[in-house]
Protein backbone atom coordinates (compact mmCIF):
# COMPACT_ATOMS: atom_id res chain seq x y z
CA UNK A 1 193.01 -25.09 14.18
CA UNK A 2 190.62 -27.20 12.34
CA UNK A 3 188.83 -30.37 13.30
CA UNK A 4 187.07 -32.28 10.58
CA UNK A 5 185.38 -35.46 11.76
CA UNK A 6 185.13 -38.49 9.72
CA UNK A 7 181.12 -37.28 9.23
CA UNK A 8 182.55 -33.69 7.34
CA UNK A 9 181.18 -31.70 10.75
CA UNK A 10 184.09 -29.33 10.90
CA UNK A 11 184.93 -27.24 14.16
CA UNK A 12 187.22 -24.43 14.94
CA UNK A 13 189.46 -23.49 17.68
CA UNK A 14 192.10 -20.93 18.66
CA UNK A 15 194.78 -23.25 20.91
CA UNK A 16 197.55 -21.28 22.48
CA UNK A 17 199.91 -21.61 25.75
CA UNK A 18 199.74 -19.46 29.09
CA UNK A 19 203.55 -18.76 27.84
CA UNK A 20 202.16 -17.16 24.48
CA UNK A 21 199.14 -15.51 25.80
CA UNK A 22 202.18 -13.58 28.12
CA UNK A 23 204.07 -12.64 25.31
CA UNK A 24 201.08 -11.39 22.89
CA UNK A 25 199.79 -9.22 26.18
CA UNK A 26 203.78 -8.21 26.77
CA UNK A 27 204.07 -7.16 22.85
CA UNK A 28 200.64 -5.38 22.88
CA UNK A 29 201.61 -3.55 26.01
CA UNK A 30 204.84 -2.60 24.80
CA UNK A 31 203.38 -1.36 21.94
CA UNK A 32 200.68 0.88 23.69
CA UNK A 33 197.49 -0.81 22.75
CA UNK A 34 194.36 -1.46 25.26
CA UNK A 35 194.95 -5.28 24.57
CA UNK A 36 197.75 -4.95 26.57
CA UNK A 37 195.77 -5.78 29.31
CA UNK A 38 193.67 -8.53 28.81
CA UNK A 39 193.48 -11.34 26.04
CA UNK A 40 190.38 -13.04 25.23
CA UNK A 41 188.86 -15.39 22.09
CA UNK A 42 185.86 -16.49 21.32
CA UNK A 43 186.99 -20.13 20.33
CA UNK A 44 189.97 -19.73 22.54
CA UNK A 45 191.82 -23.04 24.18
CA UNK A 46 194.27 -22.76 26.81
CA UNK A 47 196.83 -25.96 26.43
CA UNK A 48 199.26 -26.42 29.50
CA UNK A 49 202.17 -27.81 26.96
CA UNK A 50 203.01 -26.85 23.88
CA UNK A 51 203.40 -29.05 20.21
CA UNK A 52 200.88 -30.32 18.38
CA UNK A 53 200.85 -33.63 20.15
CA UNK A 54 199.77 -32.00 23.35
CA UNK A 55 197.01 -30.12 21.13
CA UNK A 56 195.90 -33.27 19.49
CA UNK A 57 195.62 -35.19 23.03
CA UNK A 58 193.48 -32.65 24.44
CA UNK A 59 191.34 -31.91 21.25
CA UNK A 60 190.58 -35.90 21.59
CA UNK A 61 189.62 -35.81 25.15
CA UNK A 62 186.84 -32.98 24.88
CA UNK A 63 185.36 -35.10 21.43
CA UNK A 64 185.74 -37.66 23.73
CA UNK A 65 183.80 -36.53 26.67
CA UNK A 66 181.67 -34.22 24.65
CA UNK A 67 183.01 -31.10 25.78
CA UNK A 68 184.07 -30.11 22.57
CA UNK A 69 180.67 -28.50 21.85
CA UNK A 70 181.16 -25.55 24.70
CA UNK A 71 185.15 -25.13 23.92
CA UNK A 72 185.27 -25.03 20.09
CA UNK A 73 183.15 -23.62 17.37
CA UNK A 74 181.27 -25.66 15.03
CA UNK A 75 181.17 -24.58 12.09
CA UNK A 76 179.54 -27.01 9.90
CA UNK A 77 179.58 -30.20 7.20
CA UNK A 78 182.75 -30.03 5.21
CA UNK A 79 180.27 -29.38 1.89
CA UNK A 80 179.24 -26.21 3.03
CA UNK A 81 182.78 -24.68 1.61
């Protein structure tokens, strides 16, 4: 997902479920590969429920406590595209 504040700072972030982190590890087990085994992501976020209104809850309490800087990626002004 994308966050892009109302200054054009833009972050990044992978947001996914413990439910489908199972089922990617499950498929990619099933399917032979090494990743079978573990899942990881550098801008990964692990929500507790699923929909986009969870997401958007907990997006707005790490801007809002300022943990948003060690969870997501920044990736800069909306310009730089």
């Amino acid at each position: 997902m994308w966050v892009i504040r109302d200054d054009g700072d833009r972050w990044s972030g992978t947001v996914l479920t413990l439910d489908e982190v199972h089922r990617i590890m499950d498929r990619r087990r099933q399917a032979g590969e090494p990743q079978g085994d573990y899942w990881w992501c550098w801008d990964g976020l692990i929500v507790r429920d699923a929909g986009v209104p969870s997401m958007v809850k907990v997006i707005d309490g790490l801007f809002a406590a300022g943990e948003h800087e060690s969870v997501l990626r920044r990736v800069g002004p909306e310009e730089d595209v």
